[in-house]
N, C-alpha and C. Protein backbone atom coordinates (compact mmCIF):
# COMPACT_ATOMS: atom_id res chain seq x y z
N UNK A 1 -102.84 71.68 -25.19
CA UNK A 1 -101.42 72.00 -25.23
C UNK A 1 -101.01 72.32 -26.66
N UNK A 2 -100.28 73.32 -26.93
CA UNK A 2 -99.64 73.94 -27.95
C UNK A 2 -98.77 72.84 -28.71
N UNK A 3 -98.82 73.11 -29.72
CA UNK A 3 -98.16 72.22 -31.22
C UNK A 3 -96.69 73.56 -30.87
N UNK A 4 -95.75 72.84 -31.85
CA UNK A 4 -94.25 73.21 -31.74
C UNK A 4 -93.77 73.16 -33.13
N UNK A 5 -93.51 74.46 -33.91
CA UNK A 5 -93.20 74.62 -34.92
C UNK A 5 -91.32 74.82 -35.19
N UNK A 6 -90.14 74.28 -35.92
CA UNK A 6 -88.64 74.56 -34.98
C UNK A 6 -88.61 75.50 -36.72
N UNK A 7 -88.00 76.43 -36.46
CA UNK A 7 -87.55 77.47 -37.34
C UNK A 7 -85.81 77.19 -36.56
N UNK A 8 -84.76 76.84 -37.78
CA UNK A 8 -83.32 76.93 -37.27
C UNK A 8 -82.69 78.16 -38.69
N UNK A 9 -81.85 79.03 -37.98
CA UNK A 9 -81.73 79.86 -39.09
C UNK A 9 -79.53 80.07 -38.75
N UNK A 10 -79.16 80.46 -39.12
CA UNK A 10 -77.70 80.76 -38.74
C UNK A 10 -77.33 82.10 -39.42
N UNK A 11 -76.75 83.29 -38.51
CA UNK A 11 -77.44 84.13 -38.87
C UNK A 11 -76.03 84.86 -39.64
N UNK A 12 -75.16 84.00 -40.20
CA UNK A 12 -74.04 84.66 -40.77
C UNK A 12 -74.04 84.44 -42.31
N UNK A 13 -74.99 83.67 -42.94
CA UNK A 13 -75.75 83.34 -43.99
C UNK A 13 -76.80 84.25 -44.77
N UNK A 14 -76.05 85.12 -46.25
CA UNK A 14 -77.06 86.17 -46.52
C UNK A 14 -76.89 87.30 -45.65
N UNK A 15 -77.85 88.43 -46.16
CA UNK A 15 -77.77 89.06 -45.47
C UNK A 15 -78.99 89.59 -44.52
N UNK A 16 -79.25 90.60 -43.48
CA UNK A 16 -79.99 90.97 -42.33
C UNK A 16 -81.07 90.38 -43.26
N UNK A 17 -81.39 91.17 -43.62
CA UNK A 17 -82.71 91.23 -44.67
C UNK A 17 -83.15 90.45 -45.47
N UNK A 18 -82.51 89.61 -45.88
CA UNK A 18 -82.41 87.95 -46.79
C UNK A 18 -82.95 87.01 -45.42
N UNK A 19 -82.14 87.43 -43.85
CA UNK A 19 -83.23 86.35 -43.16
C UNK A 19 -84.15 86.63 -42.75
N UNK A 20 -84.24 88.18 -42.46
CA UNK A 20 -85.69 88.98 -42.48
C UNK A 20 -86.96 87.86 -43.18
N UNK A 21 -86.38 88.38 -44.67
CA UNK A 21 -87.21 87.65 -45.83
C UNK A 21 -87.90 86.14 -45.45
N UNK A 22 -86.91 85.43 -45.27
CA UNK A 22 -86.62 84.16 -44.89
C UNK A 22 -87.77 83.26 -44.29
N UNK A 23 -87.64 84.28 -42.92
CA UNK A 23 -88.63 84.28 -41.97
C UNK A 23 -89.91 84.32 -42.02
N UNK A 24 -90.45 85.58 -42.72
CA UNK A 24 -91.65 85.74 -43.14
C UNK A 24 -91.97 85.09 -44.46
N UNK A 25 -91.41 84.29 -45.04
CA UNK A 25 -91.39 83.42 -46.34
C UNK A 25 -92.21 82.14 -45.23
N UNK A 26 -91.28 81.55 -44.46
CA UNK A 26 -91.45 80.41 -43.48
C UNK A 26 -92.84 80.59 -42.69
N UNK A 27 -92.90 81.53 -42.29
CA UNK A 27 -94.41 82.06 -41.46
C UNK A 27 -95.74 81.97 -42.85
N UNK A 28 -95.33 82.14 -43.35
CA UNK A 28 -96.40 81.84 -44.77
C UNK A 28 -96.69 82.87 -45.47
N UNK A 29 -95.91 83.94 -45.37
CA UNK A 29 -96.12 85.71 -45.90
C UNK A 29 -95.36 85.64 -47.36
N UNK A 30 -95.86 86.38 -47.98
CA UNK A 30 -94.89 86.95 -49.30
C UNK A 30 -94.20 88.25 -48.64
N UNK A 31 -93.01 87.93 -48.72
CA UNK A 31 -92.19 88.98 -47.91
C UNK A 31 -92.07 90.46 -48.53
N UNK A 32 -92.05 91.64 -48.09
CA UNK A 32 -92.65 92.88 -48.11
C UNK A 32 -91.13 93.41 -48.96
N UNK A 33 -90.94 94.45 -49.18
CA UNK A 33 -89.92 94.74 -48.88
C UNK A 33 -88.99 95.25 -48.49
N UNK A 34 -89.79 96.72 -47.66
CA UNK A 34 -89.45 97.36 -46.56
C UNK A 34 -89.36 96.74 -44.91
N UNK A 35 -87.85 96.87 -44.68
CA UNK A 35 -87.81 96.31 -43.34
C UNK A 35 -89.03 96.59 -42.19
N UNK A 36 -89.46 97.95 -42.18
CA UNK A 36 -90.74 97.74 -40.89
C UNK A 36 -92.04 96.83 -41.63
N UNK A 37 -92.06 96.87 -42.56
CA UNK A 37 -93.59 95.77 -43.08
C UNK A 37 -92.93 94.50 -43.01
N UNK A 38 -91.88 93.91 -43.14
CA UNK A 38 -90.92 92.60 -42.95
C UNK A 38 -91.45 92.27 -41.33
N UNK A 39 -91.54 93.39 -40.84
CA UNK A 39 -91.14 93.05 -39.36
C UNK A 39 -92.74 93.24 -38.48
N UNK A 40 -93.92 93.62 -39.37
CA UNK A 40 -95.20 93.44 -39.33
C UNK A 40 -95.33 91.75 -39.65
N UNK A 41 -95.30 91.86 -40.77
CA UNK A 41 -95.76 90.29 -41.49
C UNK A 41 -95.04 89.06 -40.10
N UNK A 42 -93.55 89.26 -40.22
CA UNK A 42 -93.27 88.35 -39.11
C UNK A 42 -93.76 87.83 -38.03
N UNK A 43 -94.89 89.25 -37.29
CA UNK A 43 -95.30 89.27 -35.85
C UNK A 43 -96.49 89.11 -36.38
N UNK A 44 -97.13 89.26 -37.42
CA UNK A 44 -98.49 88.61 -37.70
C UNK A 44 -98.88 87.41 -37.64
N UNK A 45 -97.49 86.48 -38.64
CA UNK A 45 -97.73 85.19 -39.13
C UNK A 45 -97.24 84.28 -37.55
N UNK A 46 -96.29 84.72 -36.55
CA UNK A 46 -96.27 84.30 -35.07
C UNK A 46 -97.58 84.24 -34.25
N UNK A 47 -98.47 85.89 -34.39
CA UNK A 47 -99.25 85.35 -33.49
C UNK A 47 -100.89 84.54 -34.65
N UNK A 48 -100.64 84.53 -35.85
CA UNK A 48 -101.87 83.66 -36.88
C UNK A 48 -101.51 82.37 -35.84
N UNK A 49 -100.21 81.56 -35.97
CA UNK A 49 -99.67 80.16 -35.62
C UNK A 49 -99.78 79.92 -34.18
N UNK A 50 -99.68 81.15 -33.20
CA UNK A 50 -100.21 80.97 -32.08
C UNK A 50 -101.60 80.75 -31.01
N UNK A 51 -102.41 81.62 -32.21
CA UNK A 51 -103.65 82.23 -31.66
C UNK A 51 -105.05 81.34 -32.65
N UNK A 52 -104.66 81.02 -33.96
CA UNK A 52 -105.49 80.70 -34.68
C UNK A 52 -104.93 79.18 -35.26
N UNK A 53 -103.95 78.75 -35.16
CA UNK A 53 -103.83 77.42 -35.30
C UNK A 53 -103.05 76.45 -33.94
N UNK A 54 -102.78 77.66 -32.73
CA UNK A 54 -102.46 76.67 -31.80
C UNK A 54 -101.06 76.05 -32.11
N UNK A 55 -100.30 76.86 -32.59
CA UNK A 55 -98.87 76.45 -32.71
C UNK A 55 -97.88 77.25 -32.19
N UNK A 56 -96.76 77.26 -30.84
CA UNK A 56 -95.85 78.09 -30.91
C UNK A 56 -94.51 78.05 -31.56
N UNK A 57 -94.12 78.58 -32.25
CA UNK A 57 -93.11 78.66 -33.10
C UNK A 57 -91.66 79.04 -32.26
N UNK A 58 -90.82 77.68 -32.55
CA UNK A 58 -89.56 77.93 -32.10
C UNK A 58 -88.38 78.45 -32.82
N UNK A 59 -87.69 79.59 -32.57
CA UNK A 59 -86.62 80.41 -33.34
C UNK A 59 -85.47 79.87 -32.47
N UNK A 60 -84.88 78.96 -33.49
CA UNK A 60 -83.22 79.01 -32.96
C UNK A 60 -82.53 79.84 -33.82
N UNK A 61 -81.51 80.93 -33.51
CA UNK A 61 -80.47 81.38 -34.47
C UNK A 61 -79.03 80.95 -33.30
N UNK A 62 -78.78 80.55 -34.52
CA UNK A 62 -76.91 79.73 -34.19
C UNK A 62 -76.20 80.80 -34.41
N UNK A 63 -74.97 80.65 -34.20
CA UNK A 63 -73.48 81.58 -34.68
C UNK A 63 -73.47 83.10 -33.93
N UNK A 64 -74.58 83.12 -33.06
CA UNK A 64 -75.38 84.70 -32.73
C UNK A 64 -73.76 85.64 -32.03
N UNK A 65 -72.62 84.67 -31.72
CA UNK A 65 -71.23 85.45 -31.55
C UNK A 65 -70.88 86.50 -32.76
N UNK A 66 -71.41 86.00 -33.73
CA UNK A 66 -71.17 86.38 -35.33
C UNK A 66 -72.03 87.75 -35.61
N UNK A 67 -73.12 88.14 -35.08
CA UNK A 67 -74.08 88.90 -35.09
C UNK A 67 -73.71 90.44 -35.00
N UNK A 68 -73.69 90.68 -36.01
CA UNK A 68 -73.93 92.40 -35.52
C UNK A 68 -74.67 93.18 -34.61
N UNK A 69 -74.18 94.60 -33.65
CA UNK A 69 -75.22 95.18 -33.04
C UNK A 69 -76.56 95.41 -33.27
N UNK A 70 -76.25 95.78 -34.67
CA UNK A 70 -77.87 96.59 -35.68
C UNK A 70 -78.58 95.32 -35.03
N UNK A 71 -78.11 94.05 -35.46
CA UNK A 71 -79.08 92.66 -35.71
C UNK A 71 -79.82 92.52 -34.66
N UNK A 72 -79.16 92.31 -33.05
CA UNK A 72 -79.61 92.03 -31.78
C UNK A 72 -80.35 93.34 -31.60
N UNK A 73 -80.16 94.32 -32.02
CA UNK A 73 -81.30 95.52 -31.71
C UNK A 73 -82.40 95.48 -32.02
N UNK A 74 -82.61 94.79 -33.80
CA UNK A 74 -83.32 94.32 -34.67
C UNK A 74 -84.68 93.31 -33.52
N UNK A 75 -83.82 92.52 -33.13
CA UNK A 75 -84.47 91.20 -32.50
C UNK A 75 -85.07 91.88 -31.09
N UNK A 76 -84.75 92.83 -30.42
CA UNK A 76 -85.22 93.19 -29.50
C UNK A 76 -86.43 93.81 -29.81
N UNK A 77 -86.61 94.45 -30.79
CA UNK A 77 -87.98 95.05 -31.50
C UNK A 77 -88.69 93.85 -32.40
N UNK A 78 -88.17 93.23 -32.79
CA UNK A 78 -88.95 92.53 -33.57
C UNK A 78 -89.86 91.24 -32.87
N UNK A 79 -88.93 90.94 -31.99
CA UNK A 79 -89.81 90.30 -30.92
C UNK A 79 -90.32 90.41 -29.51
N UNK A 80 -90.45 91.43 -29.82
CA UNK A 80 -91.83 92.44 -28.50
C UNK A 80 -93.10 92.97 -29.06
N UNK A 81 -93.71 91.85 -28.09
CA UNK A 81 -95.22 91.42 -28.24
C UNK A 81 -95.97 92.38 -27.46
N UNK A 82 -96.67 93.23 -27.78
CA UNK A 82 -97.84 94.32 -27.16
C UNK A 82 -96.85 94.50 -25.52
N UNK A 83 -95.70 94.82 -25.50
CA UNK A 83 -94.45 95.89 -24.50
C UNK A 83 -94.51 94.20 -23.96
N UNK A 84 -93.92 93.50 -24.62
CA UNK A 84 -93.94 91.72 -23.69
C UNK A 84 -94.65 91.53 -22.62
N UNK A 85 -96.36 92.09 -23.13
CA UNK A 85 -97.38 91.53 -22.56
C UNK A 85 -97.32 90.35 -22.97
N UNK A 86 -97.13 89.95 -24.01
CA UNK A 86 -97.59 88.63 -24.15
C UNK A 86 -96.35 87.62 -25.21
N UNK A 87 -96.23 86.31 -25.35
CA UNK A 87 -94.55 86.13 -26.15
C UNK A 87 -95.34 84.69 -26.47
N UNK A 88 -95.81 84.76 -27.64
CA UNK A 88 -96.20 83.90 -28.60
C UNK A 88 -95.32 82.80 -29.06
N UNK A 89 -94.00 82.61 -28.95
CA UNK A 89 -92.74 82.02 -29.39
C UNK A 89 -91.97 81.85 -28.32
N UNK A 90 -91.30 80.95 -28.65
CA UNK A 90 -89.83 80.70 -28.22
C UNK A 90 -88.51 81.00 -29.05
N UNK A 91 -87.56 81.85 -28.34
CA UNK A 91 -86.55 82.55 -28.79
C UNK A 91 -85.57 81.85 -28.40
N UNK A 92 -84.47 81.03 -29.42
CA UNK A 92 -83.36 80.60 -28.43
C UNK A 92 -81.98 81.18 -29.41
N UNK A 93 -81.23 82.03 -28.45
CA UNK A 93 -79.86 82.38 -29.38
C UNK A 93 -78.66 81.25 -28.87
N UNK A 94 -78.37 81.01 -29.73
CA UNK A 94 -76.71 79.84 -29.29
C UNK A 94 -75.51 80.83 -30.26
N UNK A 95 -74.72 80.89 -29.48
CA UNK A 95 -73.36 81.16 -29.79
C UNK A 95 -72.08 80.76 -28.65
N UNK A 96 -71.01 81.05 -29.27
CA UNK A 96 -69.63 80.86 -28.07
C UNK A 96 -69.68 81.81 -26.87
N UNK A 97 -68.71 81.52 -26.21
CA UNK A 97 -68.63 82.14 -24.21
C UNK A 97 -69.11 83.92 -24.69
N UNK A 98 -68.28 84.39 -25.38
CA UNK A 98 -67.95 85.64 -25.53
C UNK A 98 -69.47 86.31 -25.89
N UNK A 99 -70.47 85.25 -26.67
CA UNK A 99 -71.52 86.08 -26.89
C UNK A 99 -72.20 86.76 -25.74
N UNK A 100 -72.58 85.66 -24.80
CA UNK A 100 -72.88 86.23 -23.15
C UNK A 100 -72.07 87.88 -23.01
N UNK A 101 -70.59 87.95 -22.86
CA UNK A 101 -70.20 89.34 -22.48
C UNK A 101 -71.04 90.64 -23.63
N UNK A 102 -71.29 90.24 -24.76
CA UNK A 102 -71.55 91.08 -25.94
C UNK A 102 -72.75 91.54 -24.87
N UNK A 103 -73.69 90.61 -25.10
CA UNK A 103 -75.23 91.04 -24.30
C UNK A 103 -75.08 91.82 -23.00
N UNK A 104 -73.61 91.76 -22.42
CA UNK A 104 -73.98 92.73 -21.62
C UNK A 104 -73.33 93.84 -21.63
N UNK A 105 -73.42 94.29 -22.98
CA UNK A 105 -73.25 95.92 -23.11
C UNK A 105 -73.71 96.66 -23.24
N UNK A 106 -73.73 97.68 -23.28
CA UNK A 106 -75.14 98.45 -23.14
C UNK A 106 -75.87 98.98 -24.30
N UNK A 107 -75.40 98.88 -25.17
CA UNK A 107 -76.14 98.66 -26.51
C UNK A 107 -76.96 97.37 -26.81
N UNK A 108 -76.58 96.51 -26.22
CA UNK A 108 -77.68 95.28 -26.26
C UNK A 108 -78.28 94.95 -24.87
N UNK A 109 -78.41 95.78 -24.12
CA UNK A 109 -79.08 95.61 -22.95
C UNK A 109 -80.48 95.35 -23.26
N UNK A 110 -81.49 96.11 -24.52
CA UNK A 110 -82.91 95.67 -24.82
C UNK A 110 -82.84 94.76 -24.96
N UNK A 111 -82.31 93.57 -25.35
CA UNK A 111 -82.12 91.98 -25.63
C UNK A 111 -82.14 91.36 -24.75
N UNK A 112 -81.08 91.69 -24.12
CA UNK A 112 -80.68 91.00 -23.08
C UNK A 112 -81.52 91.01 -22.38
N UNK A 113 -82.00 91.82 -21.59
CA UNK A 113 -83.38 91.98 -20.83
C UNK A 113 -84.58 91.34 -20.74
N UNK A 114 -84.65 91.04 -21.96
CA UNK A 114 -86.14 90.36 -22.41
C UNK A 114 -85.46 88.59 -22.58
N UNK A 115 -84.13 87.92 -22.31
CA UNK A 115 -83.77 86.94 -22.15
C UNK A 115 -84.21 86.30 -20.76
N UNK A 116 -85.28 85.34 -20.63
CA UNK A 116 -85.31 84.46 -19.68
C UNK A 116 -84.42 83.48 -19.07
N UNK A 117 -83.84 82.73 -19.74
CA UNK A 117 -82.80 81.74 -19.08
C UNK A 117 -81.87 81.66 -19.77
N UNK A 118 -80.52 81.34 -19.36
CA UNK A 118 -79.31 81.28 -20.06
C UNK A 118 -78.82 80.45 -19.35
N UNK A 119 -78.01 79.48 -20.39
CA UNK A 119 -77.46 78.59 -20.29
C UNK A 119 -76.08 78.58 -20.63
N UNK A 120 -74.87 78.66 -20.13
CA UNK A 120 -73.66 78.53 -20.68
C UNK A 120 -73.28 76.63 -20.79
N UNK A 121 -72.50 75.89 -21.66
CA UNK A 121 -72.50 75.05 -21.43
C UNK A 121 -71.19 74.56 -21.26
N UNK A 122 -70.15 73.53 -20.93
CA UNK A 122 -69.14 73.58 -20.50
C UNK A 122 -68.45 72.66 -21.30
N UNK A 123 -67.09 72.15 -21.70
CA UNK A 123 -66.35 71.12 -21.85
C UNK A 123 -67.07 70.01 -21.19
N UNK A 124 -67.07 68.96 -22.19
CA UNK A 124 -67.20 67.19 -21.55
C UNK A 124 -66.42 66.90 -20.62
N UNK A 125 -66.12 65.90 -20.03
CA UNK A 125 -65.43 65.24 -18.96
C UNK A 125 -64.62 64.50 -20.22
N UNK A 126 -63.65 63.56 -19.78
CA UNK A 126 -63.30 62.38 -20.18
C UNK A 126 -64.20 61.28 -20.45
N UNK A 127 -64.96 61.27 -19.08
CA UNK A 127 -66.07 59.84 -19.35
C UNK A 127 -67.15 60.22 -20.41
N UNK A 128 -67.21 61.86 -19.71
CA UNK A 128 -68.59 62.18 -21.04
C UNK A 128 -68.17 62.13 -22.91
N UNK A 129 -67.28 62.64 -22.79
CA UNK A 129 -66.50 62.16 -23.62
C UNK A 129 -66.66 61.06 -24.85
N UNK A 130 -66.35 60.12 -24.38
CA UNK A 130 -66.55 58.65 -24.23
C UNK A 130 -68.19 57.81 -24.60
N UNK A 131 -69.06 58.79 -23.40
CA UNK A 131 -70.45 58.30 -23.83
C UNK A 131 -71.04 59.20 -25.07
N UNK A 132 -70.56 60.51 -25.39
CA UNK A 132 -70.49 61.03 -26.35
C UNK A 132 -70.74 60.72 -27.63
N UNK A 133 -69.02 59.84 -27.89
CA UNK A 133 -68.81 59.36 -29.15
C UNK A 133 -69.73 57.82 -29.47
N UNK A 134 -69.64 57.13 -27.99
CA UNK A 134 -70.78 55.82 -28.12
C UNK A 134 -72.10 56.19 -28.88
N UNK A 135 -72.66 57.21 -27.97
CA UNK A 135 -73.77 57.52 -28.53
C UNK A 135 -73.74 57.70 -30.32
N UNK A 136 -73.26 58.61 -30.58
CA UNK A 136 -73.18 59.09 -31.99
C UNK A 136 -72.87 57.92 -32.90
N UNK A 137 -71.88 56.93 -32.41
CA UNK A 137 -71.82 55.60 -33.02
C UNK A 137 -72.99 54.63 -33.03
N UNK A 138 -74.24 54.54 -31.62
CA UNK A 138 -75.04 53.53 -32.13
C UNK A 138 -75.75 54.37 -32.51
N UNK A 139 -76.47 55.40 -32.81
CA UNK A 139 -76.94 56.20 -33.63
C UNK A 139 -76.62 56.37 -35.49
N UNK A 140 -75.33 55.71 -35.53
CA UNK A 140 -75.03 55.80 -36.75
C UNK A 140 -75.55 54.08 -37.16
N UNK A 141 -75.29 53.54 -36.10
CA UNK A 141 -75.76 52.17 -36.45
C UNK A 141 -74.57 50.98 -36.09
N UNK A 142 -73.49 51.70 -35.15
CA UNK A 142 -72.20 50.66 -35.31
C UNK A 142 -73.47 49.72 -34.57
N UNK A 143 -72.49 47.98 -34.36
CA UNK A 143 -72.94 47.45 -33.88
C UNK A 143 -71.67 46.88 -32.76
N UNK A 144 -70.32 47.35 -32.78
CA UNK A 144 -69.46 47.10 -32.01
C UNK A 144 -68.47 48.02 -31.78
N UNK A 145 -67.64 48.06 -30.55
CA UNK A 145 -66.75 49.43 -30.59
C UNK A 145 -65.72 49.54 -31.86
N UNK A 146 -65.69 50.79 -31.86
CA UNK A 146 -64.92 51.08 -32.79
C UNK A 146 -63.74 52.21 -32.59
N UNK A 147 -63.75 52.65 -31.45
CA UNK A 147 -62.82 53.73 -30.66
C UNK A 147 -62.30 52.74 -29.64
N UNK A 148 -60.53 52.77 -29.60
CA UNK A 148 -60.27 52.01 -28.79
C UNK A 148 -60.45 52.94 -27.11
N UNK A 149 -59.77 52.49 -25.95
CA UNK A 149 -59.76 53.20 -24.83
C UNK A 149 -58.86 54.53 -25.07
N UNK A 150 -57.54 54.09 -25.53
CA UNK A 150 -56.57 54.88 -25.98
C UNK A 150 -56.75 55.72 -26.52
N UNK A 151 -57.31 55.64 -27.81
CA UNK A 151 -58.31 56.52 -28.80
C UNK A 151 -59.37 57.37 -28.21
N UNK A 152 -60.33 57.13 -27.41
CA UNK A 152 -61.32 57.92 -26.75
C UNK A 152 -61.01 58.88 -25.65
N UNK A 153 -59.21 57.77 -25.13
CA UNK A 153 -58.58 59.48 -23.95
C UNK A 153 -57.98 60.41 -25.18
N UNK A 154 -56.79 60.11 -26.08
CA UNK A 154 -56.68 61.05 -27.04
C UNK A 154 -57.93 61.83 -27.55
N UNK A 155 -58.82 61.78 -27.83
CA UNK A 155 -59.88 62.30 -27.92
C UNK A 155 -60.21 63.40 -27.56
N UNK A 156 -60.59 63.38 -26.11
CA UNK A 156 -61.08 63.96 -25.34
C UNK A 156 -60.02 65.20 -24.51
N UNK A 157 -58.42 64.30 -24.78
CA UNK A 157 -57.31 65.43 -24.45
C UNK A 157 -57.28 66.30 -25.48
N UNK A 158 -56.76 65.99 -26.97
CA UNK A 158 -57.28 66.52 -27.89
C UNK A 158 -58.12 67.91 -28.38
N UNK A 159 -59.03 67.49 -27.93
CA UNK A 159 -60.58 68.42 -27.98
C UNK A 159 -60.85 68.78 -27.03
N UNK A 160 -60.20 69.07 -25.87
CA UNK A 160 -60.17 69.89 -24.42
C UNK A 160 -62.01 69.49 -24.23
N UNK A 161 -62.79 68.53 -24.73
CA UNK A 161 -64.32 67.94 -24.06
C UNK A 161 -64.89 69.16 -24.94
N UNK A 162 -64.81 69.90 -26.41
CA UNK A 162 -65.88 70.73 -27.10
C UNK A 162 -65.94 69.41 -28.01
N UNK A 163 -67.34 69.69 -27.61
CA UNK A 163 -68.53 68.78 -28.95
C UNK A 163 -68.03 68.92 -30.12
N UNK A 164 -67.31 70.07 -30.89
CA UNK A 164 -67.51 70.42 -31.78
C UNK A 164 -66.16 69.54 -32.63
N UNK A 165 -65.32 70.05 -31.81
CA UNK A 165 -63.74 69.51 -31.44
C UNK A 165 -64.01 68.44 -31.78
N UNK A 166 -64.86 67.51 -31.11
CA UNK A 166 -65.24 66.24 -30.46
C UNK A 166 -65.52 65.30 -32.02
N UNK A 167 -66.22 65.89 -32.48
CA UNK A 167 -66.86 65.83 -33.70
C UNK A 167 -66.02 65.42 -34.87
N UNK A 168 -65.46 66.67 -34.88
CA UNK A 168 -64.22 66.95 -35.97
C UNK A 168 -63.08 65.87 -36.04
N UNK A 169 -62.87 65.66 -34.97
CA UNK A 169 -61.45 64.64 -34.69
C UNK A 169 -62.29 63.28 -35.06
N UNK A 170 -63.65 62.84 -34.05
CA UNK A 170 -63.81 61.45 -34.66
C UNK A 170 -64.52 61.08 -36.16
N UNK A 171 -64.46 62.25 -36.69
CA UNK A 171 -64.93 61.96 -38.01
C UNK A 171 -63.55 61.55 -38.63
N UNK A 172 -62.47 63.04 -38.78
CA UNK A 172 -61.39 62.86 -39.65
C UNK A 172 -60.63 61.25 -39.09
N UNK A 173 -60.77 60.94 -38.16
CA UNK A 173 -60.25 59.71 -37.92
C UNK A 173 -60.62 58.69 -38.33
N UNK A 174 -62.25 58.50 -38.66
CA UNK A 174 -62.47 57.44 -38.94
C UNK A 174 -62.49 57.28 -40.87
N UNK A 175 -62.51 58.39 -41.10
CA UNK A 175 -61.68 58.50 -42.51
C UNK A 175 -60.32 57.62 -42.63
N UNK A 176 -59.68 58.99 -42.04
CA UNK A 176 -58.19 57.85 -41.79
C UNK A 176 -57.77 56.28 -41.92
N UNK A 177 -58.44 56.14 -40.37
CA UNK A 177 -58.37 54.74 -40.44
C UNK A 177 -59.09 53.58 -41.25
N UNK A 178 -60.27 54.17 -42.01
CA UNK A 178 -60.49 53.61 -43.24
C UNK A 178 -59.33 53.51 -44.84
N UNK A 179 -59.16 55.02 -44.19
CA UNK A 179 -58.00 54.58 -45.48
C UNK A 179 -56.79 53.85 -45.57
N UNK A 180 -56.41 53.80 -44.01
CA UNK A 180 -55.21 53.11 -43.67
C UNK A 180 -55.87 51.62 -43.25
N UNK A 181 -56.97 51.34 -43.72
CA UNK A 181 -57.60 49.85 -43.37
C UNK A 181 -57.77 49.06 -41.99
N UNK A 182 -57.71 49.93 -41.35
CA UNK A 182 -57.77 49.46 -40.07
C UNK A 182 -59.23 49.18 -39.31
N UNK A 183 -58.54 48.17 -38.35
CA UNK A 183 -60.56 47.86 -38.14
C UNK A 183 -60.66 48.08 -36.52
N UNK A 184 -59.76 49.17 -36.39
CA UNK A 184 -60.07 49.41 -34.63
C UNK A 184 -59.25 50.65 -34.68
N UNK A 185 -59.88 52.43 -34.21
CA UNK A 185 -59.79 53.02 -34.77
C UNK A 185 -58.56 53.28 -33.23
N UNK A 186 -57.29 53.43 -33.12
CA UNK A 186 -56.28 53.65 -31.69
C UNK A 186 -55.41 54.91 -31.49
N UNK A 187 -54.73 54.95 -30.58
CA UNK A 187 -54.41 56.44 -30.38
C UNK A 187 -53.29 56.71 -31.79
N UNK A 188 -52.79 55.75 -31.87
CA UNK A 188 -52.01 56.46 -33.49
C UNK A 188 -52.95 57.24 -34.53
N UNK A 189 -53.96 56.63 -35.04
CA UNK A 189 -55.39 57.18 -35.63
C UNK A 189 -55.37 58.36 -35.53
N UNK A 190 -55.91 58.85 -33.90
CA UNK A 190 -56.05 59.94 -33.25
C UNK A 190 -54.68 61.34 -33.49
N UNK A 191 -53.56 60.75 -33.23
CA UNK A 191 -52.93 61.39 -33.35
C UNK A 191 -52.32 62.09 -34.92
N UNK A 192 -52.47 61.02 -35.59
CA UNK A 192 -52.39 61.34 -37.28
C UNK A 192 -53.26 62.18 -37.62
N UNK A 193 -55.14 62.23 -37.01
CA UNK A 193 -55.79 62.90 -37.14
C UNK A 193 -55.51 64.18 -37.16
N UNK A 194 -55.19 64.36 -35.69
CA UNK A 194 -54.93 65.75 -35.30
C UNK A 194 -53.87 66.61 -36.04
N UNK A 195 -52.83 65.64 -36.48
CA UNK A 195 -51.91 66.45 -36.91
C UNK A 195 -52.65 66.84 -38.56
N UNK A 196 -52.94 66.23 -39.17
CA UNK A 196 -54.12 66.60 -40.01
C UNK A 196 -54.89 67.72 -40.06
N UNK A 197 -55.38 67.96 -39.31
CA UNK A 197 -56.39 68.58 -38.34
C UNK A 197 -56.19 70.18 -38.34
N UNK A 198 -54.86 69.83 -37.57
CA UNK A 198 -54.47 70.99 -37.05
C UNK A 198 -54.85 71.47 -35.74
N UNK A 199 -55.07 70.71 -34.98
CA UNK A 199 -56.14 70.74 -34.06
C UNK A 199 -54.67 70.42 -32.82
C-alpha cells in the first residue's frame, strides 16, 4: 500500500507561476522557468514519488472560488496523466458554494470532467454546533466547559452552523471574556463578540 505525501497550497498567494514554482520546488525539482518545463518537472517529480518511491502525493488547493479561468485550465493540463490513463495523485480543490457553478461553465468543463467526487458541505446543526466547539476545546486541552448553553445557541444562531463563522466568534469571545475576567464564557460574551465582529 502506497505512502501519502499532503502538499496544501492556497492559491490566492503569489502568483500562477510562484505556485507553479512552489510545486516543483516541493516535488524535489529546481524549478525551470518556462511555464511548459514547470509543468514537465511537476509531472515528473509525481510520477518519480509514485512509481519509484511508492508515494502518492496529495494536492489540496484552498480558496479555488478565488481562482482564475487561465488557472483551472492550467490544472486540467497539468494534471493529465498519459489522456488519464493513469492519475498518480490525489487532487482535492476546496472552495465556497459558488465554486461548484464556476466548474460548470464551459470554459472549465476540462476540469470539471476529470473531477471524481464532489462534495458540497452544509451548515452545522445546533447540536453539531455544540460538539464542534467541545471538540476544539478538549483538543486545546480545556479540562471543563467553558461555553455556557446560552453561549453555544448564540453561537450557532450567530454563525448560521459555518465552521468558519464558528471559529471566528468562539475565538473573539474567548478573548473577550478573558479580558472582561470572566470564568464562564455566556450569551452576553457572545453577543459583545459579535457586535465586535461584525458578524
Amino acid at each position: 500500500m502506497p505512502f501519502y505525501v499532503l502538499f496544501t497550497c492556497q492559491t490566492q498567494t503569489g502568483s500562477v507561476m510562484d505556485f507553479y514554482r512552489g510545486l516543483a520546488y516541493g516535488l524535489g525539482e529546481e524549478p525551470k522557468f518556462r511555464k511548459v518545463d514547470l509543468f514537465r518537472q511537476i509531472q515528473s517529480g509525481i510520477e518519480r514519488m509514485y512509481h519509484e518511491r511508492n508515494i502518492t502525493p496529495v494536492f489540496i488547493l484552498d480558496e479555488m472560488h478565488m481562482a482564475k479561468d487561465a488557472f483551472l485550465n492550467d490544472l486540467s493540463v497539468l494534471f493529465n496523466f498519459k489522456m488519464d490513463a493513469s492519475n498518480p495523485f490525489l487532487l482535492i480543490l476546496s472552495g465556497l458554494p459558488h465554486f461548484r457553478r464556476r466548474l460548470g461553465l464551459n470554459q472549465n468543463r476540462p476540469l470539471a470532467q476529470r473531477l471524481i467526487m464532489r462534495y458540497q458541505m452544509g451548515p452545522l446543526t445546533k447540536e453539531e454546533v455544540s460538539q464542534y466547539v467541545a471538540h476544539h476545546l478538549k483538543a486545546a486541552g480545556a479540562k471543563m466547559p467553558i461555553f455556557s448553553e446560552s453561549a453555544l445557541e448564540a453561537i450557532a444562531l450567530h454563525s448560521q452552523g459555518w465552521p468558519r463563522l464558528i471559529n471566528t466568534l468562539a475565538t473573539n469571545s474567548l478573548f473577550l471574556g478573558y479580558q472582561m475576567k470572566k470564568d464562564n464564557i455566556d450569551e452576553e460574551v457572545i453577543r459583545l463578540s459579535t457586535e465586535e465582529s461584525g458578524l
